[in-house]
C-alpha atoms as a PDB file:
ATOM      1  CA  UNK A   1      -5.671  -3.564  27.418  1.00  0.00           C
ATOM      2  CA  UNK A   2      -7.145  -0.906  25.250  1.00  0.00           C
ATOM      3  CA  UNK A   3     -10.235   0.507  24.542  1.00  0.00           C
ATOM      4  CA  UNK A   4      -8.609   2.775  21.420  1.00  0.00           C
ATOM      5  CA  UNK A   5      -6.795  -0.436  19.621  1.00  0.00           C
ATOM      6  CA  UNK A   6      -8.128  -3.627  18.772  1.00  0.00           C
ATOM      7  CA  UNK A   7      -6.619  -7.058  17.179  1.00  0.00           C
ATOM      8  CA  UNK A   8      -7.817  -8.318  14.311  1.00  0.00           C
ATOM      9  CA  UNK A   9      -6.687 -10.851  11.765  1.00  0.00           C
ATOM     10  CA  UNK A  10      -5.387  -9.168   8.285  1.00  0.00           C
ATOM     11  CA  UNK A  11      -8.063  -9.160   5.567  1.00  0.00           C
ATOM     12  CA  UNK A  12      -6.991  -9.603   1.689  1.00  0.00           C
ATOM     13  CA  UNK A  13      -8.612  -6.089   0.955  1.00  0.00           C
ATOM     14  CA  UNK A  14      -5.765  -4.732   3.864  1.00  0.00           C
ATOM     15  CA  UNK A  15      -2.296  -6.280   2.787  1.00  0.00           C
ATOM     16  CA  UNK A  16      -1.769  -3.478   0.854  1.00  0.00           C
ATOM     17  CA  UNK A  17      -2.490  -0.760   3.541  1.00  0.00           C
ATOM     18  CA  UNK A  18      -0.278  -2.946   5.643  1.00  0.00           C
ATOM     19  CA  UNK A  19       2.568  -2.387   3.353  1.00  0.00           C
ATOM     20  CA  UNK A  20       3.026   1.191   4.398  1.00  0.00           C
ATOM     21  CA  UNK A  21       3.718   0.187   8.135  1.00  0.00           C
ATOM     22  CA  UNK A  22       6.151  -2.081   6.863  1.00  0.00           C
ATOM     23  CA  UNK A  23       7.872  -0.159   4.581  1.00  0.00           C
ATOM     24  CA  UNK A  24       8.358   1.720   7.752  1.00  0.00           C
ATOM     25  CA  UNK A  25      10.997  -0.321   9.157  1.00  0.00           C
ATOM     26  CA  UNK A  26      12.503  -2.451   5.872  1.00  0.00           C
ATOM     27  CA  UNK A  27      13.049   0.344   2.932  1.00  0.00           C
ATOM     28  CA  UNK A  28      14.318  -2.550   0.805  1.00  0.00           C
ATOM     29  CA  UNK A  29      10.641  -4.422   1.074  1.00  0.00           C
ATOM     30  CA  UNK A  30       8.424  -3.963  -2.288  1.00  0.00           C
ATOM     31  CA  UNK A  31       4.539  -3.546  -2.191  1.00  0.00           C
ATOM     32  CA  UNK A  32       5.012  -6.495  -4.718  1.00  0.00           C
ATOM     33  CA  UNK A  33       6.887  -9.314  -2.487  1.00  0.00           C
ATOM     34  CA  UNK A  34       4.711  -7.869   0.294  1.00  0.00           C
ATOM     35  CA  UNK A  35       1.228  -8.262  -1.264  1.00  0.00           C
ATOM     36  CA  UNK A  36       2.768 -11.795  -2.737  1.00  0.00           C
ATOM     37  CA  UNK A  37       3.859 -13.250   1.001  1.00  0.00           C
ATOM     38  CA  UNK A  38       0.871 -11.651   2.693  1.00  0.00           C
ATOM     39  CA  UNK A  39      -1.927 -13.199   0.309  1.00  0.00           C
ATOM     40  CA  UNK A  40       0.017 -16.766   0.536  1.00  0.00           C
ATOM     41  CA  UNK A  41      -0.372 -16.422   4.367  1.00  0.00           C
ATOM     42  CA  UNK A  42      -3.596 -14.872   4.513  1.00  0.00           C
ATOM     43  CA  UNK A  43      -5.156 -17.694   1.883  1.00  0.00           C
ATOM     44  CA  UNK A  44      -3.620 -20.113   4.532  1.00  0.00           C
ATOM     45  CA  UNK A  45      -4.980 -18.780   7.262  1.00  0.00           C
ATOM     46  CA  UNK A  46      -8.720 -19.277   5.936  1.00  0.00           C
ATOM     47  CA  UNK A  47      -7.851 -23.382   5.865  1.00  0.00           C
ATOM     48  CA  UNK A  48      -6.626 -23.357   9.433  1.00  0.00           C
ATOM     49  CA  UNK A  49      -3.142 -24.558   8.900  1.00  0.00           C
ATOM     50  CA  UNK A  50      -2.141 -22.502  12.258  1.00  0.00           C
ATOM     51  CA  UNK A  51      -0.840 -19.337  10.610  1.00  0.00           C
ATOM     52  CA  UNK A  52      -1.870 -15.922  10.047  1.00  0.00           C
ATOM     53  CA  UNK A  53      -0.904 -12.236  10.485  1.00  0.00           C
ATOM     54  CA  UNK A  54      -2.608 -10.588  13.216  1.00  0.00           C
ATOM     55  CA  UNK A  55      -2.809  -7.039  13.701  1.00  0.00           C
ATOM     56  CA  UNK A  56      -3.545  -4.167  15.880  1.00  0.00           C
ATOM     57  CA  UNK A  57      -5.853  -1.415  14.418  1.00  0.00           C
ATOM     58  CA  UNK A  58      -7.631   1.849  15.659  1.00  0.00           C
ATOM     59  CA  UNK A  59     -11.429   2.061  15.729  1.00  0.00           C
ATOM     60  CA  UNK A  60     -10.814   3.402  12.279  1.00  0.00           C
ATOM     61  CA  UNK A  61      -9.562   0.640  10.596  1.00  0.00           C
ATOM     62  CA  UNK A  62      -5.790   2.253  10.596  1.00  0.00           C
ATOM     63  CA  UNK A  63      -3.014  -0.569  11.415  1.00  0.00           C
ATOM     64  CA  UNK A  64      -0.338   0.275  14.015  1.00  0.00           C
ATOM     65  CA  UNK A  65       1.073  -2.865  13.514  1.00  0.00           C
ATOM     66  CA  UNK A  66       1.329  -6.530  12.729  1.00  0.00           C
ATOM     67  CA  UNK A  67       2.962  -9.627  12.787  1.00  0.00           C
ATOM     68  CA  UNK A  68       3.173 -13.251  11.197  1.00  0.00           C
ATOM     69  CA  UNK A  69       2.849 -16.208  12.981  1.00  0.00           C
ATOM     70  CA  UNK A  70       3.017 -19.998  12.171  1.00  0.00           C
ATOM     71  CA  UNK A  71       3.135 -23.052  14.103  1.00  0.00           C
ATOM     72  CA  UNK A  72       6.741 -24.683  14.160  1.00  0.00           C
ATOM     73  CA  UNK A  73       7.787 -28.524  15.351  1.00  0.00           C
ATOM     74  CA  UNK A  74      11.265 -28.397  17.175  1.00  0.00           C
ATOM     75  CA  UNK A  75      13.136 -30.856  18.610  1.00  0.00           C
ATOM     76  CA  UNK A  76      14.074 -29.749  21.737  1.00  0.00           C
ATOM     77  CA  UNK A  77      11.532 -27.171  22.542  1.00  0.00           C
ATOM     78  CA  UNK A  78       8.763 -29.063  20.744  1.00  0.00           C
ATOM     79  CA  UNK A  79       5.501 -27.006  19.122  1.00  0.00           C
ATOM     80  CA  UNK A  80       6.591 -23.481  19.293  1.00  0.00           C
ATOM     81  CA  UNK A  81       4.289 -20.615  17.747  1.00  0.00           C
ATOM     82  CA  UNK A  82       6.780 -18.695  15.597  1.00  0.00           C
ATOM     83  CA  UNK A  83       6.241 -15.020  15.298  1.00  0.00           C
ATOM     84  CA  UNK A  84       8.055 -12.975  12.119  1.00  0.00           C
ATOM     85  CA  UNK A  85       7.770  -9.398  11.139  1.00  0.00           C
ATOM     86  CA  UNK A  86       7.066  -8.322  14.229  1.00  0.00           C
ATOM     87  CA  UNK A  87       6.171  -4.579  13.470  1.00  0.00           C
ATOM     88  CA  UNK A  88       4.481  -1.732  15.130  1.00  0.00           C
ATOM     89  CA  UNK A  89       4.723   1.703  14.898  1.00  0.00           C
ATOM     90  CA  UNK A  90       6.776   4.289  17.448  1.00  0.00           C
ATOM     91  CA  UNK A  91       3.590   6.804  17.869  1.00  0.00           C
ATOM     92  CA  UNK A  92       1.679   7.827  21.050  1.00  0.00           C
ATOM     93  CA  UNK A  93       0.314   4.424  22.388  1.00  0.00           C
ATOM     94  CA  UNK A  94       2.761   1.963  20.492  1.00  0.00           C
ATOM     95  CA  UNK A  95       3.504   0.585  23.830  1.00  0.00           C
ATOM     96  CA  UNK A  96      -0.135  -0.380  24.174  1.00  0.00           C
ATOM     97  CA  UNK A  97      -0.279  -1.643  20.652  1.00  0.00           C
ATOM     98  CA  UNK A  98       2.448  -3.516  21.089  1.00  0.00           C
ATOM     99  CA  UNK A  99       1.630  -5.152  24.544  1.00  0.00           C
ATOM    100  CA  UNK A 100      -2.185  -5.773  22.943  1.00  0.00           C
ATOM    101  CA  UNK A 101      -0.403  -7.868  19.943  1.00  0.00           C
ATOM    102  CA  UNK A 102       2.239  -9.637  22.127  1.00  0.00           C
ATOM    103  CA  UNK A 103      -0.588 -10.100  24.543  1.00  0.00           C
ATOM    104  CA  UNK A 104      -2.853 -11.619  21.200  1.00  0.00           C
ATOM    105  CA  UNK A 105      -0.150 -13.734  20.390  1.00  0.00           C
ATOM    106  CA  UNK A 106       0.518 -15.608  23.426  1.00  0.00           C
ATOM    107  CA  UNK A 107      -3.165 -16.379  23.320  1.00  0.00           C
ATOM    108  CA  UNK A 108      -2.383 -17.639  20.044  1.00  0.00           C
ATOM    109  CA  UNK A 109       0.882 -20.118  21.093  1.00  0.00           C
ATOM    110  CA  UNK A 110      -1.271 -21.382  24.480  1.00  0.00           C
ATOM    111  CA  UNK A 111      -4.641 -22.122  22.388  1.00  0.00           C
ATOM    112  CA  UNK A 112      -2.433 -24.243  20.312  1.00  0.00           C
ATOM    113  CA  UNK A 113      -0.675 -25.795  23.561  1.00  0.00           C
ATOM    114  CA  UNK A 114       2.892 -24.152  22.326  1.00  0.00           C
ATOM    115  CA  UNK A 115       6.129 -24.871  24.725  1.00  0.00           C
ATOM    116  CA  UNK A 116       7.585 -21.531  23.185  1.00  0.00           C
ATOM    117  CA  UNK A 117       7.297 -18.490  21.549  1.00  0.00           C
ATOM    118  CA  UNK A 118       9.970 -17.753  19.149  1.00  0.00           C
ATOM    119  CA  UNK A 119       9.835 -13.760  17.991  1.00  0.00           C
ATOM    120  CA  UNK A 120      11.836 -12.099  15.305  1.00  0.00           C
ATOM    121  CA  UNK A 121      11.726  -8.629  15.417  1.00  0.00           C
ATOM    122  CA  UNK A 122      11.498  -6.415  11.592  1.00  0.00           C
ATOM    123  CA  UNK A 123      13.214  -3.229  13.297  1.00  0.00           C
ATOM    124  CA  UNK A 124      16.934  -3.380  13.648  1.00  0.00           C
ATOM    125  CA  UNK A 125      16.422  -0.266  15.916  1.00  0.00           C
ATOM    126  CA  UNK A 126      14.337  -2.881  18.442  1.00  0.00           C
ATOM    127  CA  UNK A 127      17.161  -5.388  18.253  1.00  0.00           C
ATOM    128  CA  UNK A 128      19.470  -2.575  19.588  1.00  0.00           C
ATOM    129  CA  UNK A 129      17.487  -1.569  22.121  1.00  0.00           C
ATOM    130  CA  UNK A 130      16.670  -4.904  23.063  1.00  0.00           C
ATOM    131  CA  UNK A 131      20.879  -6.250  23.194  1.00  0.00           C
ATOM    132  CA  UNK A 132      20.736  -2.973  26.287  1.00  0.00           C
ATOM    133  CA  UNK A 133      18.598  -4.504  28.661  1.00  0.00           C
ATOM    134  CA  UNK A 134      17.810  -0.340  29.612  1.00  0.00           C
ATOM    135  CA  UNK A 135      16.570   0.842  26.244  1.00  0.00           C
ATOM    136  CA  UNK A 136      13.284   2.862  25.422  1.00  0.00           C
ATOM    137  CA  UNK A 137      11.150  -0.663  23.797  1.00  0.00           C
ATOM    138  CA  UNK A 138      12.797  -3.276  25.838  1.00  0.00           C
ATOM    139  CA  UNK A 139      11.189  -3.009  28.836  1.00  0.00           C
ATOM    140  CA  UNK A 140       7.964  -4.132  27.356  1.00  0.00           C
ATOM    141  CA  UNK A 141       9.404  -7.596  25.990  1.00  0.00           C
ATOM    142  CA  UNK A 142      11.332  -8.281  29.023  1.00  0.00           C
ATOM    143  CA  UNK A 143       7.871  -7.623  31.350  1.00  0.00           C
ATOM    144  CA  UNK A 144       6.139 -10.576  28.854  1.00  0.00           C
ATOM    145  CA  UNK A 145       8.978 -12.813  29.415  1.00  0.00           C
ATOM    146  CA  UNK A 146      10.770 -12.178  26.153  1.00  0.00           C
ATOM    147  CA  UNK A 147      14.630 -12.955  26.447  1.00  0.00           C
ATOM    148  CA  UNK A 148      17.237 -12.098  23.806  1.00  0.00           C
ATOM    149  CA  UNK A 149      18.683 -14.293  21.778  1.00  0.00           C
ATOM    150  CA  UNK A 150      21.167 -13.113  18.183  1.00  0.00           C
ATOM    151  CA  UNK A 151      18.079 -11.367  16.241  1.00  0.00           C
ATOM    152  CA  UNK A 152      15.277 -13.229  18.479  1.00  0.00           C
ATOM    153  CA  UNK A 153      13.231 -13.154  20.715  1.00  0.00           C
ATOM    154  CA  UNK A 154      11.926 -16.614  22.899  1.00  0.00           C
ATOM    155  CA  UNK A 155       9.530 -16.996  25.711  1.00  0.00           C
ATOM    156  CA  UNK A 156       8.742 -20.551  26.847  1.00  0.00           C
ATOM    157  CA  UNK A 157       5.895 -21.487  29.243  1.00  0.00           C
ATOM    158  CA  UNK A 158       7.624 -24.547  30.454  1.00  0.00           C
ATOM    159  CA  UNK A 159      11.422 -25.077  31.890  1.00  0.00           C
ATOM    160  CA  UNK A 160      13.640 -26.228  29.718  1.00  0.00           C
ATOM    161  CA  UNK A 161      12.104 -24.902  26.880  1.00  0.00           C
END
């Protein structure tokens, strides 16, 4: 999608350069919980449990954003790759970073022969935008198949789902 941004899965030796971008859009996060959550998910990740935090980074190493995922069992919808902290930053080319990650993520949910994508979004700003079909983000989401739901996102590659 890119040649200037690439995705990459977040390294130990990153979580806490990673805590700037999210400190970003949740003021009330601290570099403590952060690191804490991130290195739980990150060890996890190593052991191939089916979770990780991907993210999207310049050819310098700088990370324009990120997100969580985990595999999920549901009822109804059945295995669904669940997507938290969905974060990237508002800069020249976010809508490439962010279309490279969603993009990277679907990957993700169909490798693991998902039914759904379930996407929670960090930036109460998005969710605005998002609730008015028109705003200045949603149009990406809504072009990968993203529908609204209260503070999520879902996208399901099967009816029904």
């Amino acid at each position: 999608m890119s040649d200037c941004f690439a995705v990459k899965p977040l390294t130990p030796e990153q979580i806490p350069q990673a805590f700037a971008l999210l400190s970003i859009f949740d003021g009330c996060l601290s570099q403590e919980a952060w690191c804490e959550y991130a290195t739980a998910v990150v060890e996890k990740a190593d052991n191939g449990v089916g979770r990780g935090i991907l993210t999207v980074q310049s050819e310098e190493g700088y990370i324009y954003g990120l997100s969580v995922y985990h595999l999920k069992q549901e009822l109804l919808r059945g295995r669904v790759l669940e997507i938290e902290n969905f974060a990237v930053v508002d800069l020249i080319g976010a809508k490439t970073a962010t279309g490279l990650l969603l993009e990277s993520l679907e990957s993700v949910a169909q490798e693991q022969q998902c039914r759904c994508m379930s996407l929670t979004l960090l930036n109460p700003a998005i969710r605005k935008w998002l609730r008015r079909s028109n705003g200045p983000r949603a149009d990406i989401f809504v072009a990968a198949g993203f529908r609204g739901e209260p503070l999520r996102l879902r996208k399901c590659f099967v009816e029904g789902g």
